[in-house]
Protein backbone atom coordinates (compact mmCIF):
# COMPACT_ATOMS: atom_id res chain seq x y z
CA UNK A 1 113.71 110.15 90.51
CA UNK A 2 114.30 112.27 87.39
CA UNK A 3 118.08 112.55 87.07
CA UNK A 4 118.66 112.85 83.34
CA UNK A 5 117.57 116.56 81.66
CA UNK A 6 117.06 117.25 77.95
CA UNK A 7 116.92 120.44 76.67
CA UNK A 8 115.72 121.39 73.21
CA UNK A 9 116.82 125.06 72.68
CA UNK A 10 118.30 126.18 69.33
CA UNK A 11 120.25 129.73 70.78
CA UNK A 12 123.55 128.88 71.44
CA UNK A 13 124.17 131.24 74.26
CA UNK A 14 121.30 130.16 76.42
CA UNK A 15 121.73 126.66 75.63
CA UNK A 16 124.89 127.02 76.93
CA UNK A 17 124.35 128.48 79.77
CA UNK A 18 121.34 126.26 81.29
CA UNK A 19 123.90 123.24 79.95
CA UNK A 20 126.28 124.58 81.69
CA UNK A 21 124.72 125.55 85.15
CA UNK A 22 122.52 122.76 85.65
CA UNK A 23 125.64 120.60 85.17
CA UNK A 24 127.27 122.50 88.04
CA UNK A 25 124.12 121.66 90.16
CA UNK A 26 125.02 118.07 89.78
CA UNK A 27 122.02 117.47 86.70
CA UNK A 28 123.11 114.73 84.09
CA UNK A 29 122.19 117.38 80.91
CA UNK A 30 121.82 116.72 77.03
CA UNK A 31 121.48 119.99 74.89
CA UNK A 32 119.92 119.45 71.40
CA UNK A 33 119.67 122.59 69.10
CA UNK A 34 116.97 120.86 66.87
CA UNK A 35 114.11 118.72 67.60
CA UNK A 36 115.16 116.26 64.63
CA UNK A 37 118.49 115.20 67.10
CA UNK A 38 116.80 115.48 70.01
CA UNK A 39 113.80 112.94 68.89
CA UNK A 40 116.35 111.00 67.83
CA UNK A 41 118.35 110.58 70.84
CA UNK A 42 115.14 109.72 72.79
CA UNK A 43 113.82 107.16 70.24
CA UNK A 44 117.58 105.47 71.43
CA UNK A 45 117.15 106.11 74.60
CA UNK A 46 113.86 105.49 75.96
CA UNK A 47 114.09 105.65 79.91
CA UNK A 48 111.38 107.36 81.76
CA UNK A 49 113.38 108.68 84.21
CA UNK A 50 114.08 111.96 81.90
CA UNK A 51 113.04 115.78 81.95
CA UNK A 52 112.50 117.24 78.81
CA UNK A 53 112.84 121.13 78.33
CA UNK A 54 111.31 122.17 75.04
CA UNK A 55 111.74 126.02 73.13
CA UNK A 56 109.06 126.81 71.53
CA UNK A 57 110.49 128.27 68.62
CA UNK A 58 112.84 125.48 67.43
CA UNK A 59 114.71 125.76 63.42
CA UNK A 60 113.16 122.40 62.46
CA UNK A 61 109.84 121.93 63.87
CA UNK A 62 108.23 124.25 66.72
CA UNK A 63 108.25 122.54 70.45
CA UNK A 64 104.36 122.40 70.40
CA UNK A 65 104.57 119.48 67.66
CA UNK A 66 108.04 117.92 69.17
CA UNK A 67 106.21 117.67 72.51
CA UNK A 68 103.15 115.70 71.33
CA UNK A 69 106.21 113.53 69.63
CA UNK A 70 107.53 112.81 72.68
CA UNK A 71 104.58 112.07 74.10
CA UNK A 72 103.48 109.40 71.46
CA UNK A 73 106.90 107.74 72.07
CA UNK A 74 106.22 108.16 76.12
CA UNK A 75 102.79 109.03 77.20
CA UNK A 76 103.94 110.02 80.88
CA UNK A 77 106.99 112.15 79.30
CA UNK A 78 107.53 115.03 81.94
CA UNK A 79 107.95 117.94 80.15
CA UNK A 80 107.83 121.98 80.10
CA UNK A 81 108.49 124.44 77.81
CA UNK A 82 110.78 127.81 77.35
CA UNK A 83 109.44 130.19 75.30
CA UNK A 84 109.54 134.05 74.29
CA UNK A 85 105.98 134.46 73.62
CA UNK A 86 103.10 134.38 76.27
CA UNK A 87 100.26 134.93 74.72
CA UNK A 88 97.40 133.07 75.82
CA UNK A 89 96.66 131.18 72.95
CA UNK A 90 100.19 129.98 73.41
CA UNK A 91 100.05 128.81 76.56
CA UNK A 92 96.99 127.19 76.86
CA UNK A 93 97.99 124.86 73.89
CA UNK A 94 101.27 124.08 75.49
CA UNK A 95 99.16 122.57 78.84
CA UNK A 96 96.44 120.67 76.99
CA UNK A 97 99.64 118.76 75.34
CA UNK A 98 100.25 117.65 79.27
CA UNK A 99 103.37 120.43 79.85
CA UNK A 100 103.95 120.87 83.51
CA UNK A 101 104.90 124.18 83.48
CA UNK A 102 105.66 127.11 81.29
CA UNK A 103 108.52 129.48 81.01
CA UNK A 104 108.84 133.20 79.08
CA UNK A 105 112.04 133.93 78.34
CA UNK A 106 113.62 136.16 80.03
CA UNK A 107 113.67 134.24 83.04
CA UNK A 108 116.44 133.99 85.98
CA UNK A 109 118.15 131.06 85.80
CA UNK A 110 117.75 130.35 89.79
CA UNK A 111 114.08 130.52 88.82
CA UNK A 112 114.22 127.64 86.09
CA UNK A 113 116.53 125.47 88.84
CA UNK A 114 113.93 125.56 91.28
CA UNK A 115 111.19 124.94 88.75
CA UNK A 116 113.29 121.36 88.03
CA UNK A 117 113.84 120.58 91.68
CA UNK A 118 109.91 121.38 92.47
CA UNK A 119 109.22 119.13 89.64
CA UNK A 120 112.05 116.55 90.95
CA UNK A 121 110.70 116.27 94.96
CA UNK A 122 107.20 115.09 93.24
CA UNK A 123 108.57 112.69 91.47
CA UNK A 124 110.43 111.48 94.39
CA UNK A 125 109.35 108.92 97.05
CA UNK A 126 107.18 109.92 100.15
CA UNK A 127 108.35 108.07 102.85
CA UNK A 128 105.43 108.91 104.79
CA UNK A 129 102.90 107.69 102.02
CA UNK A 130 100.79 105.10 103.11
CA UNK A 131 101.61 101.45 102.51
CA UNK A 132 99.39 101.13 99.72
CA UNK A 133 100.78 103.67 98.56
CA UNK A 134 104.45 102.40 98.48
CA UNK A 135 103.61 99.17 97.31
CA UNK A 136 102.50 101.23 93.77
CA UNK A 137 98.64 101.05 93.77
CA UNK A 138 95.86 102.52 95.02
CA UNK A 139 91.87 101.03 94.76
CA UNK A 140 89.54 103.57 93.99
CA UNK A 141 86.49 101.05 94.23
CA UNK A 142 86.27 99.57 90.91
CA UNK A 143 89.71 100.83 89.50
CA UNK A 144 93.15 100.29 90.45
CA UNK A 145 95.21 103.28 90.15
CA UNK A 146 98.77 102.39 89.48
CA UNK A 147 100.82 104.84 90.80
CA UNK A 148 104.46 103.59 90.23
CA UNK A 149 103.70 102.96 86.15
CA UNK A 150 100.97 105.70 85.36
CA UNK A 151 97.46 103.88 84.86
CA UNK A 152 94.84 102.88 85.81
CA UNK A 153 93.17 99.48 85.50
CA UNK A 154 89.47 99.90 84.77
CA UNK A 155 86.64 96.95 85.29
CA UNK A 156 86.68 95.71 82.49
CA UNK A 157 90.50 95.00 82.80
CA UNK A 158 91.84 97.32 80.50
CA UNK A 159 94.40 99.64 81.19
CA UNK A 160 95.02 103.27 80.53
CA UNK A 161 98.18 105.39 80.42
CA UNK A 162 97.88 108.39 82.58
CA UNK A 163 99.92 111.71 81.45
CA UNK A 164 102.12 112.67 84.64
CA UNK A 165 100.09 116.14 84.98
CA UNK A 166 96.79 114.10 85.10
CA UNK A 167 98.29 111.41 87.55
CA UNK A 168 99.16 114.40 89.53
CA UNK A 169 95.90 115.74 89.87
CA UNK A 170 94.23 112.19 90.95
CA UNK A 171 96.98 111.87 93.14
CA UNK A 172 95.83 114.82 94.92
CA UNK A 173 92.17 114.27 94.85
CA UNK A 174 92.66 110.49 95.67
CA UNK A 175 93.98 111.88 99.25
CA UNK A 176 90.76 113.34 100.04
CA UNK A 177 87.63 110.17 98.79
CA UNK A 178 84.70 112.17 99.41
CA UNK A 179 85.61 115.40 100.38
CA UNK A 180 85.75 118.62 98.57
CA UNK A 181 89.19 119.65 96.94
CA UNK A 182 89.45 123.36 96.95
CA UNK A 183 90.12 123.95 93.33
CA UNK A 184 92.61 127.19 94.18
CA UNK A 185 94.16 124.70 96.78
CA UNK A 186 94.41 122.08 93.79
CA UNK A 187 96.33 124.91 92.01
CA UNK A 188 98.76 126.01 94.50
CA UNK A 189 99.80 122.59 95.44
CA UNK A 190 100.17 121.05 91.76
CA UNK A 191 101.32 124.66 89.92
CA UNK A 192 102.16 126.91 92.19
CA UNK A 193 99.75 129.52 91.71
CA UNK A 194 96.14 130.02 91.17
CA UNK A 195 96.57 132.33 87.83
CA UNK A 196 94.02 132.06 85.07
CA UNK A 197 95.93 129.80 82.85
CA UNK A 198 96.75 127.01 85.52
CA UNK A 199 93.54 127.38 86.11
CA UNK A 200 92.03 126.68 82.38
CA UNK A 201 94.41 124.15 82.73
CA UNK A 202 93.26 122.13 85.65
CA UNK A 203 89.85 122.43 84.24
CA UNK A 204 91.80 120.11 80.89
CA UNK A 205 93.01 117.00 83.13
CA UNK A 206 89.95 117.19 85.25
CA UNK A 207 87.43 116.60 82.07
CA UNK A 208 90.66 114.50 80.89
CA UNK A 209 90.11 112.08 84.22
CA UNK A 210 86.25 112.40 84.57
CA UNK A 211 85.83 111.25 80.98
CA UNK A 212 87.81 107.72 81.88
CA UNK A 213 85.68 107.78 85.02
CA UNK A 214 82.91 106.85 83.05
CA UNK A 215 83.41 103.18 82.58
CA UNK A 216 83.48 102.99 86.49
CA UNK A 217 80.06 102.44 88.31
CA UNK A 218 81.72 103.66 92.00
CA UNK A 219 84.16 106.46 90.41
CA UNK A 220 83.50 109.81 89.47
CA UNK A 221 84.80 113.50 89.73
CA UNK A 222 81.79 116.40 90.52
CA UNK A 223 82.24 119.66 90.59
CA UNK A 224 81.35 121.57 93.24
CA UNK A 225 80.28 124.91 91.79
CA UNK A 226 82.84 127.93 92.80
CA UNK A 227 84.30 126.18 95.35
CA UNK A 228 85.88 122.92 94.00
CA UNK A 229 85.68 119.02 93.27
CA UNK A 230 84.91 115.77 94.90
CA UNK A 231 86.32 112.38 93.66
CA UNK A 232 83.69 110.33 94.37
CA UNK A 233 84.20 106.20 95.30
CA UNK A 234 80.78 104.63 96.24
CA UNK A 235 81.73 101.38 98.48
């Protein structure tokens, strides 16, 4: 389970203040004004069980480029970012980079709390999850999806690092082989909501997935048009 939260946000009152609270919730918090301290502190401290809260508009270098950072460090880095612009430009670049979410400032801070714990309870074990599932793989007919570490072992024996956003989405589709996956269903359970940028999003990690598909012979994700998409695992 994530338990440790760093947050990259250079105005002191509003660092503060999400410091602060989320400490009162019980959160385990490091506040970093710059991204040169914070990329240092994770460099030292590289345990996966982190949530990283970036501001776009950081002194030093902007949380678009300290984001794709982290991620070369840690490839399956959770992450989201706070930011006072939403333009859509903006926004899309922030969720090809593999950000779970994205925040414009002003926000309530109840509203960023409950962003954390949604982001926490799918991180955490399901104790309902089939067996396979709990013992940290799943076969997808010639690929091994390794749940508990993030890739996925293809034929040929290599393996490949999934982001946790695209691990997400096979997650979902992997609970329904051969079926159609309602792609505004897709969107509510993995975002929230079915908006245009989640949307443009999804549409990233599914050509993301369906691209490392390719070196499968059973494996493969179709759309279905206006509706949808199938993962696909010939026996």
């Amino acid at each position: 389970m994530l338990n440790d939260i760093i947050i990259i946000e250079d105005e002191t009152d509003l660092g503060n203040v999400i410091s602060s609270y989320l400490k009162l919730r019980g959160f385990s918090v490091q506040w970093f004004k710059t991204a040169t301290a914070a990329l240092d502190y994770y460099a030292a401290n590289p345990v996966n069980n982190k949530l990283v809260i970036v501001d776009v508009q950081l002194p030093d270098l902007n949380g678009f480029d300290l984001a794709a950072e982290l991620v070369k460090i840690n490839p399956n880095q959770p992450f989201f970012f706070l930011t006072a612009h939403n333009e859509k430009q903006d926004r899309l670049r922030g969720l090809k980079i593999g950000a779970i979410d994205y925040i414009s400032k002003p926000f309530e801070i109840e509203e960023l709390v409950l962003r954390i714990v949604n982001i926490i309870n799918k991180f955490s074990p399901d104790p309902k999850a089939p067996a396979m599932a709990k013992a940290g793989y799943i076969n997808l007919g010639d690929i091994r999806y390794q749940k508990d570490q993030l890739f996925v072992s293809m034929p040929d024996g290599k393996e490949i690092s999934l982001t946790v956003r695209e691990a997400e989405v096979l997650d979902h589709l992997a609970g329904h082989i051969n079926q159609v996956v309602k792609k505004k269903d897709l969107l509510l359970a993995l975002w929230g909501n079915d908006d245009y940028f989640n949307g443009k999003s999804l549409e990233v990690f599914i050509s993301r997935l369906r691209r490392l598909f390719r070196a499968s012979n059973q494996v493969s994700i179709e759309n279905v048009y206006g509706l949808g998409y199938i993962l696909k695992v010939d026996k």
